[in-house]
Protein backbone atom coordinates (compact mmCIF):
# COMPACT_ATOMS: atom_id res chain seq x y z
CA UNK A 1 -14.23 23.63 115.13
CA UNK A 2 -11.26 21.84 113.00
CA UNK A 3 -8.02 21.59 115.54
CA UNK A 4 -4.99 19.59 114.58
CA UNK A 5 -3.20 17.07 116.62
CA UNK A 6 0.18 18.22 115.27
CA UNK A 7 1.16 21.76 115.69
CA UNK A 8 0.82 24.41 113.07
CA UNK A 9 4.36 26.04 114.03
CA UNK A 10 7.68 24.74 114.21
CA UNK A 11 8.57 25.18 118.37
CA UNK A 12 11.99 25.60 117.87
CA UNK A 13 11.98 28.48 115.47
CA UNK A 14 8.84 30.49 116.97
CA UNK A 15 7.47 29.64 120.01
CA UNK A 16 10.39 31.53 122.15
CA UNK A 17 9.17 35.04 120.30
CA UNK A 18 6.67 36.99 122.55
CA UNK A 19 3.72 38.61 121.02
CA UNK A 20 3.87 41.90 120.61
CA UNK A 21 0.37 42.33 121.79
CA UNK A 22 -0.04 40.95 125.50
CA UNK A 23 -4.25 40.56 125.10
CA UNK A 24 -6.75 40.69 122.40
CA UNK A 25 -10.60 40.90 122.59
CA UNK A 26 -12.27 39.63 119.47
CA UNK A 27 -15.87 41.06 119.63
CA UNK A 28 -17.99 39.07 117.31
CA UNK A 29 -17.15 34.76 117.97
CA UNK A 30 -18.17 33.22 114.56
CA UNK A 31 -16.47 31.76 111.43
CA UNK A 32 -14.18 34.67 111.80
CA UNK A 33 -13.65 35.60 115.29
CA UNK A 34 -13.45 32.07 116.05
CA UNK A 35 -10.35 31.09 113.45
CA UNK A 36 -8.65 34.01 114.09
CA UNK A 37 -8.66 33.68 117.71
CA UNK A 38 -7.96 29.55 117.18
CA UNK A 39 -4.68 30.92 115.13
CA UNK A 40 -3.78 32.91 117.98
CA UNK A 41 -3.99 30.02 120.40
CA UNK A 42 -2.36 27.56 118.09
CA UNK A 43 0.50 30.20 118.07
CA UNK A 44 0.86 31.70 121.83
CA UNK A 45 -0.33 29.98 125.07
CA UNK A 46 -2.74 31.47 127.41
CA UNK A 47 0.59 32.38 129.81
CA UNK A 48 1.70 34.47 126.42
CA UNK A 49 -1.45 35.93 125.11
CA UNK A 50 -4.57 36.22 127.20
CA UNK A 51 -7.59 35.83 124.56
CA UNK A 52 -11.53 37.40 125.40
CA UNK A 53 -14.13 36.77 123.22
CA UNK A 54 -17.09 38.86 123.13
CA UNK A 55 -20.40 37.69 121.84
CA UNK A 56 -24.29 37.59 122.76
CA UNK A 57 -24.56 34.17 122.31
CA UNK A 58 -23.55 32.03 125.45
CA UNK A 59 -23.69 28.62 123.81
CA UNK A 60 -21.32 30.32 121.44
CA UNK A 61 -19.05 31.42 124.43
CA UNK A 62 -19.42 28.40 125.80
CA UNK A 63 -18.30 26.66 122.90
CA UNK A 64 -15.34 28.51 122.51
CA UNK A 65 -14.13 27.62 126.37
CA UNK A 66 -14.60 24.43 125.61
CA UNK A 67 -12.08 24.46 122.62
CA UNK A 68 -9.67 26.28 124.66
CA UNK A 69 -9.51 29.16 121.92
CA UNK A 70 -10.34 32.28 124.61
CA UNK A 71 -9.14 32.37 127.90
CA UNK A 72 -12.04 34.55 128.83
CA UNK A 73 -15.25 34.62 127.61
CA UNK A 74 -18.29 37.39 127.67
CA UNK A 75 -21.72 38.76 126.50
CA UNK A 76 -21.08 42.42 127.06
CA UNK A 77 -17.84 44.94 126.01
CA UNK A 78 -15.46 45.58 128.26
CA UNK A 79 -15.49 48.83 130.56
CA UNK A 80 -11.77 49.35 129.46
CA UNK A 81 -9.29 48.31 126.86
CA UNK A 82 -5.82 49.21 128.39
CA UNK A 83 -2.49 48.13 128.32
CA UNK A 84 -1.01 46.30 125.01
CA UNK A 85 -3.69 45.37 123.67
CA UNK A 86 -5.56 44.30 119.90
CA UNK A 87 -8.98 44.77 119.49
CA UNK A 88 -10.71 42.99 116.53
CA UNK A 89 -13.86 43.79 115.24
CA UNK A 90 -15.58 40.54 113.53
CA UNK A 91 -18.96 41.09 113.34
CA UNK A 92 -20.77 42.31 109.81
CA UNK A 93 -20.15 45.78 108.18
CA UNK A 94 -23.20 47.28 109.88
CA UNK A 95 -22.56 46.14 113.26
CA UNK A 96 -18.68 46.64 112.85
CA UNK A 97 -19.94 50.07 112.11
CA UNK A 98 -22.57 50.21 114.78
CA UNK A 99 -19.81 48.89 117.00
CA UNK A 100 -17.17 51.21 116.72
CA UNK A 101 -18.06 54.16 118.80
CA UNK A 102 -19.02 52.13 122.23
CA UNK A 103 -15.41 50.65 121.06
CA UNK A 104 -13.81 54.29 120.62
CA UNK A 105 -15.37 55.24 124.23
CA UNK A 106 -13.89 52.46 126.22
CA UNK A 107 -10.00 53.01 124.53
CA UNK A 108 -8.32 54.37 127.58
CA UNK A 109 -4.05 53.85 126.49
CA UNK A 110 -1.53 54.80 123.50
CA UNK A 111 -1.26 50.94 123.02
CA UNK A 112 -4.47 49.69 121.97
CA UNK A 113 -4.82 48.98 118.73
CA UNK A 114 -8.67 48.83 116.88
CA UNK A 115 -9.14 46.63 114.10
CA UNK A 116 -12.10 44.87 111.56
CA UNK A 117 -12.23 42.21 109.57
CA UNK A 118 -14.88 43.62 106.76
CA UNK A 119 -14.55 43.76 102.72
CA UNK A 120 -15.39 47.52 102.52
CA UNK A 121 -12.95 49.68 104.21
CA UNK A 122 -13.58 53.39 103.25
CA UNK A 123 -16.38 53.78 105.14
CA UNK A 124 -15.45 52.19 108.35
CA UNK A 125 -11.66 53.56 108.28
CA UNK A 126 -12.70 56.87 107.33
CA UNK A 127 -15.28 56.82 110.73
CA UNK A 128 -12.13 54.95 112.57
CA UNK A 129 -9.90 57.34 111.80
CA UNK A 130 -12.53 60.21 113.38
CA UNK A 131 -13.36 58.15 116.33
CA UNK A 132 -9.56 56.84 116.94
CA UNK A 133 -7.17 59.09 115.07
CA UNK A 134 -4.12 57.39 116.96
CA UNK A 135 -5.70 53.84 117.26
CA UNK A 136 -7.95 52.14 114.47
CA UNK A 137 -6.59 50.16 111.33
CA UNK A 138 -9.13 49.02 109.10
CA UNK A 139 -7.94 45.36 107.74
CA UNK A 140 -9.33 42.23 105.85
CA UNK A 141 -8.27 39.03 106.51
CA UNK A 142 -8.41 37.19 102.60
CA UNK A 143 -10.30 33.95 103.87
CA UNK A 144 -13.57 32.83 104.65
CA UNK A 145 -15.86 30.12 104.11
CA UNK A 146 -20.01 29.64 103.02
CA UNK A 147 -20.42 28.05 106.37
CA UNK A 148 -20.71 30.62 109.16
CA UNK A 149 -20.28 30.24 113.33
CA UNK A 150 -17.90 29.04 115.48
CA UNK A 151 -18.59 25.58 114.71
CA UNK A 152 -17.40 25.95 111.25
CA UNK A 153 -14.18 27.70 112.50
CA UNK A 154 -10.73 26.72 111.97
CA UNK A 155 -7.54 27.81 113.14
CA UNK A 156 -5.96 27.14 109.35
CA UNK A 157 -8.61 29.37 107.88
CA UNK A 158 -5.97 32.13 108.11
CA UNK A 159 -2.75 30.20 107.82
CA UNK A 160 -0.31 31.74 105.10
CA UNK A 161 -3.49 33.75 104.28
CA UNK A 162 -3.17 37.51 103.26
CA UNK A 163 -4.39 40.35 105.95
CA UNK A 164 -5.06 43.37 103.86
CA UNK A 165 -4.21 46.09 106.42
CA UNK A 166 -5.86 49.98 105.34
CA UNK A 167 -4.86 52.56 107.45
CA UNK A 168 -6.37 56.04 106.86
CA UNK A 169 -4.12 58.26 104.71
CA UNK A 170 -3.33 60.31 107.94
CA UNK A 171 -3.44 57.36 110.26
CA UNK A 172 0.64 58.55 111.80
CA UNK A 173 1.16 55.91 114.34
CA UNK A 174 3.72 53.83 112.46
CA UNK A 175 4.87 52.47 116.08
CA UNK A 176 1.29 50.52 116.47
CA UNK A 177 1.28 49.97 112.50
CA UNK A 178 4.43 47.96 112.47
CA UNK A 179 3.32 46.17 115.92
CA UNK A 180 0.23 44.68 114.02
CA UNK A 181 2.20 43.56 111.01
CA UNK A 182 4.81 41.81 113.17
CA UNK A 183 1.90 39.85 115.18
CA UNK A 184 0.04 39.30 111.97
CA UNK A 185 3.45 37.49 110.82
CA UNK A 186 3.96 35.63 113.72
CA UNK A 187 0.59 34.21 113.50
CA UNK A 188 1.58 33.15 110.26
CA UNK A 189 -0.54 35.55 108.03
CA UNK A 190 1.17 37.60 105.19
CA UNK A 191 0.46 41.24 106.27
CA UNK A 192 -0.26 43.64 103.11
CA UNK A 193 -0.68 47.74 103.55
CA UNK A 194 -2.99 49.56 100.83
CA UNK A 195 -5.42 52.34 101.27
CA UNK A 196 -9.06 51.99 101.21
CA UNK A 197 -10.08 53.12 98.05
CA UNK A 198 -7.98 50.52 96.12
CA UNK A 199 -8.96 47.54 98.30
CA UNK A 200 -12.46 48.39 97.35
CA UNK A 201 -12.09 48.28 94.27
CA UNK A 202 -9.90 45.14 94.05
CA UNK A 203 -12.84 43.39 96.46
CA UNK A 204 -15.26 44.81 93.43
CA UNK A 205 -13.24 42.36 91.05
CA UNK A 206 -11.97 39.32 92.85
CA UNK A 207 -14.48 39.16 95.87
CA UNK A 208 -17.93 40.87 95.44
CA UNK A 209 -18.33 40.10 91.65
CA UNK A 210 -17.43 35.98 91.59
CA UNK A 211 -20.29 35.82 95.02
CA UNK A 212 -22.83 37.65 93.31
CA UNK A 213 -21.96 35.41 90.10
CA UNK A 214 -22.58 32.65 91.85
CA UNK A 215 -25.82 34.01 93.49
CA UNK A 216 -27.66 34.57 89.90
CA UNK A 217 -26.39 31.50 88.32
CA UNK A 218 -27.97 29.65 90.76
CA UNK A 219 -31.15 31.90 90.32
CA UNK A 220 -30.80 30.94 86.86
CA UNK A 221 -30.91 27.15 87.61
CA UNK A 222 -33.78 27.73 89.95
CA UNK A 223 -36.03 29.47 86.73
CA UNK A 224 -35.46 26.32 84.50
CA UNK A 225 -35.84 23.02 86.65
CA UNK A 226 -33.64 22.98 89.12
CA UNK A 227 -34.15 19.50 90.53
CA UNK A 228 -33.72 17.91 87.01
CA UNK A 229 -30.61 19.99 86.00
CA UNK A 230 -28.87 19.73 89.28
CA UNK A 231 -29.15 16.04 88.54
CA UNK A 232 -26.55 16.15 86.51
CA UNK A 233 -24.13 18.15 88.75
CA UNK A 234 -20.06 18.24 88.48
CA UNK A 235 -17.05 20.01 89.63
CA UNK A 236 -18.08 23.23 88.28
CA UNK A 237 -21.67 23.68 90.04
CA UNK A 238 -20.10 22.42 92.71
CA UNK A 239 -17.98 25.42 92.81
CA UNK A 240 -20.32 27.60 92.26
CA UNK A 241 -22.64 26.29 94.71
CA UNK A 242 -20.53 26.58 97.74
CA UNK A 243 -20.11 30.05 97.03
CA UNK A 244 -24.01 30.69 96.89
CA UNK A 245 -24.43 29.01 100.36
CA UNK A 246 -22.77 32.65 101.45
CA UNK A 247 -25.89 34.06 104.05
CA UNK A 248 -27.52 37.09 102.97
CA UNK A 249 -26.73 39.07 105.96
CA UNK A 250 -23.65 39.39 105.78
CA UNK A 251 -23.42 40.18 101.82
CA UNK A 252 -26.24 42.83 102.02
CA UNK A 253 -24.59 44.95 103.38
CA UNK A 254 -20.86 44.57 101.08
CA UNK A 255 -23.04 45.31 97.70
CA UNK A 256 -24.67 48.34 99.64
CA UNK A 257 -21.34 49.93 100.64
CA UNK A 258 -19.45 49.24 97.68
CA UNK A 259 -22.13 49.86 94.83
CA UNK A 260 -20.04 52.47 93.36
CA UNK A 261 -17.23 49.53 92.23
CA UNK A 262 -19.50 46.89 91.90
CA UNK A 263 -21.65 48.89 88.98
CA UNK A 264 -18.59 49.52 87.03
CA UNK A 265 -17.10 46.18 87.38
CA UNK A 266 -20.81 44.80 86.09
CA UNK A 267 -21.08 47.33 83.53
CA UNK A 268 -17.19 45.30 81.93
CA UNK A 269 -19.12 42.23 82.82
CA UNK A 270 -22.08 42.96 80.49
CA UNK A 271 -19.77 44.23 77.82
CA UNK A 272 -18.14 40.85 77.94
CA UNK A 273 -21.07 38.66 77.75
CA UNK A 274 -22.33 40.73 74.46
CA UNK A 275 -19.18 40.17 73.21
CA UNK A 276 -19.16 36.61 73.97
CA UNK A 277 -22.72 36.48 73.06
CA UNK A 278 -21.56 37.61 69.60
CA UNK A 279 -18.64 36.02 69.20
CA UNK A 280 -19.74 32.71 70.19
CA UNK A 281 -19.60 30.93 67.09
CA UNK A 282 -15.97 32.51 66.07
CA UNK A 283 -13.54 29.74 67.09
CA UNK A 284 -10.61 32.61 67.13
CA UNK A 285 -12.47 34.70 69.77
CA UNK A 286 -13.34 31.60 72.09
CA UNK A 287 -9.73 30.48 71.50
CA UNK A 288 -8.41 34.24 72.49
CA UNK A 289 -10.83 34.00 75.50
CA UNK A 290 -9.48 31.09 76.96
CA UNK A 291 -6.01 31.55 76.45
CA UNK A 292 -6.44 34.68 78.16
CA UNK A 293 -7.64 32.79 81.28
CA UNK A 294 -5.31 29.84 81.11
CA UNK A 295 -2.53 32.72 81.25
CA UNK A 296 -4.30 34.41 84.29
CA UNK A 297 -4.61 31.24 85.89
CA UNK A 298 -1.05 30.29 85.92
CA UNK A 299 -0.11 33.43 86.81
CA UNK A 300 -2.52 33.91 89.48
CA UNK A 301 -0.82 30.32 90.53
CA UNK A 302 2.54 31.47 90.97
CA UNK A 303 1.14 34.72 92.34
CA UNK A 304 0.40 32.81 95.28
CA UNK A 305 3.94 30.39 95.50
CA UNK A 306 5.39 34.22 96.00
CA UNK A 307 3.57 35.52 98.47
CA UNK A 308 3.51 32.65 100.99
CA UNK A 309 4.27 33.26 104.49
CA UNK A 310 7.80 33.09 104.98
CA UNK A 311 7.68 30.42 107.85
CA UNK A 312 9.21 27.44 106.50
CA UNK A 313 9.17 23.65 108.46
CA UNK A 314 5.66 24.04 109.40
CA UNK A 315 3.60 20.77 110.39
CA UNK A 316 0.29 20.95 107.96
């Protein structure tokens, strides 16, 4: 778990600003569960925030009581969530999913708020939104790592990072919908609101398509001699291969529930690399090709200047 001897916020400016939730129960304590709730800690003591993890792994738990991330620490649900309270949902897809109704049953006050943390909303806000009418938010934190557990975790992982936030299209509690942006913000994440449908399909093209990329470029390597030709590795495997450490289980289950966006975003793909395929020996089209991406890229660049956090002074 990466901690940092010198604060994250500036004291002066944001430690005197309560949280607007007074406990959260992260259910799921690995890469994700574990830097979001090490953000939380970095940002409001225990006296401010009261933190429970929930996962069926006790060295896990154990771990995370150790680095002084949870205040509380357990293998089973709750009987209750009551009071202000934000519950996060950090598992995979499927057991998000699987989740959600023992969840649903145990939400017992107007204040609770339900959250996830998956890349494919429209399934999961569509069944939160059935379950909890008045009390789920589907959302997506815009970080991660190849590396999964809590041992990996880091409370930076989600510093000045985007939290896509998709609320159903009925979803009417604009009270607990504001609450959730302000804590996002005082966390230090940069809260964004879209509906499902489009944050699938944006996940399609700057998520699901460069992992699976990765994934059968390195199935390529492994077809032609993949000892010899990794021997002669650089920045741009490296890359790549980072990316295709990414576990299975927890992409199965992405491509399965967004196949609808993934097959058209492959089907431009393929169009591209006959084009490419063809125009390979033009030196206008390869010249078009990369000046396209060179303009992306710096555009892309000070995309992300513009949509930093607005906390300024920070210690990192």
């Amino acid at each position: 778990m990466t901690f940092h001897s010198q604060p994250i916020f500036d004291e002066s400016q944001f430690l005197a600003t309560p949280s607007p939730f007074e406990r959260v129960t992260i259910i799921g304590a690995g890469l994700i569960g574990g830097s979001f709730a090490g953000l939380m800690r970095e940002r409001f003591a225990s006296n401010k925030l009261h933190i429970t993890l929930v996962d069926k792994d006790e060295k896990t738990l154990q771990l995370a009581l150790r680095r002084s991330i949870a205040d509380s620490a357990q293998q089973q649900l709750p009987e209750t969530f009551s009071g202000s309270h934000l519950v996060v949902l950090a598992t995979h897809l499927d057991s998000n999913e699987a989740l959600l109704p023992e969840v649903a049953a145990r939400v017992k006050c107007p204040d609770v708020l339900v959250t996830d943390i998956g890349s494919v909303k429209r399934g999961i806000v569509d069944l939160g939104f059935e379950l909890l009418p008045h009390a789920f938010i589907g959302g997506h934190p815009m970080a991660g790592r190849e590396k999964q557990g809590l041992e990996h975790a880091s409370a930076l992982l989600f510093f000045q990072k985007r939290f896509l936030i998709t609320p159903h299209p009925e979803f009417k509690e604009t009270r607990l919908l504001n609450q959730f942006k302000t804590f996002l913000e005082l966390i230090g994440m940069v809260p964004v609101v879209m509906d499902a449908p489009h944050h699938d399909e944006a996940m399609a093209y700057v998520s699901h398509l460069p992992q699976l990329y990765a994934v059968l470029l390195t199935n390529l390597i492994a077809q032609h001699k993949p000892g010899h030709l990794l021997a002669f590795h650089g920045g741009g495997i490296d890359d790549q291969l980072r990316l295709a450490a990414s576990p299975a289980t927890m992409w199965v289950p992405v491509y399965e529930r967004n196949a609808d966006n993934m097959e058209a975003v492959l089907d431009e793909m393929i169009r591209l690399l006959q084009e490419m395929r063809t125009g390979m020996k033009d030196n206008d089209s390869v010249r078009t090709w990369f000046e396209t991406s060179n303009t992306i890229h710096t555009a892309y660049q000070q995309l992300k200047q513009q949509q930093m956090h607005p906390i300024k002074n920070t210690l990192i």
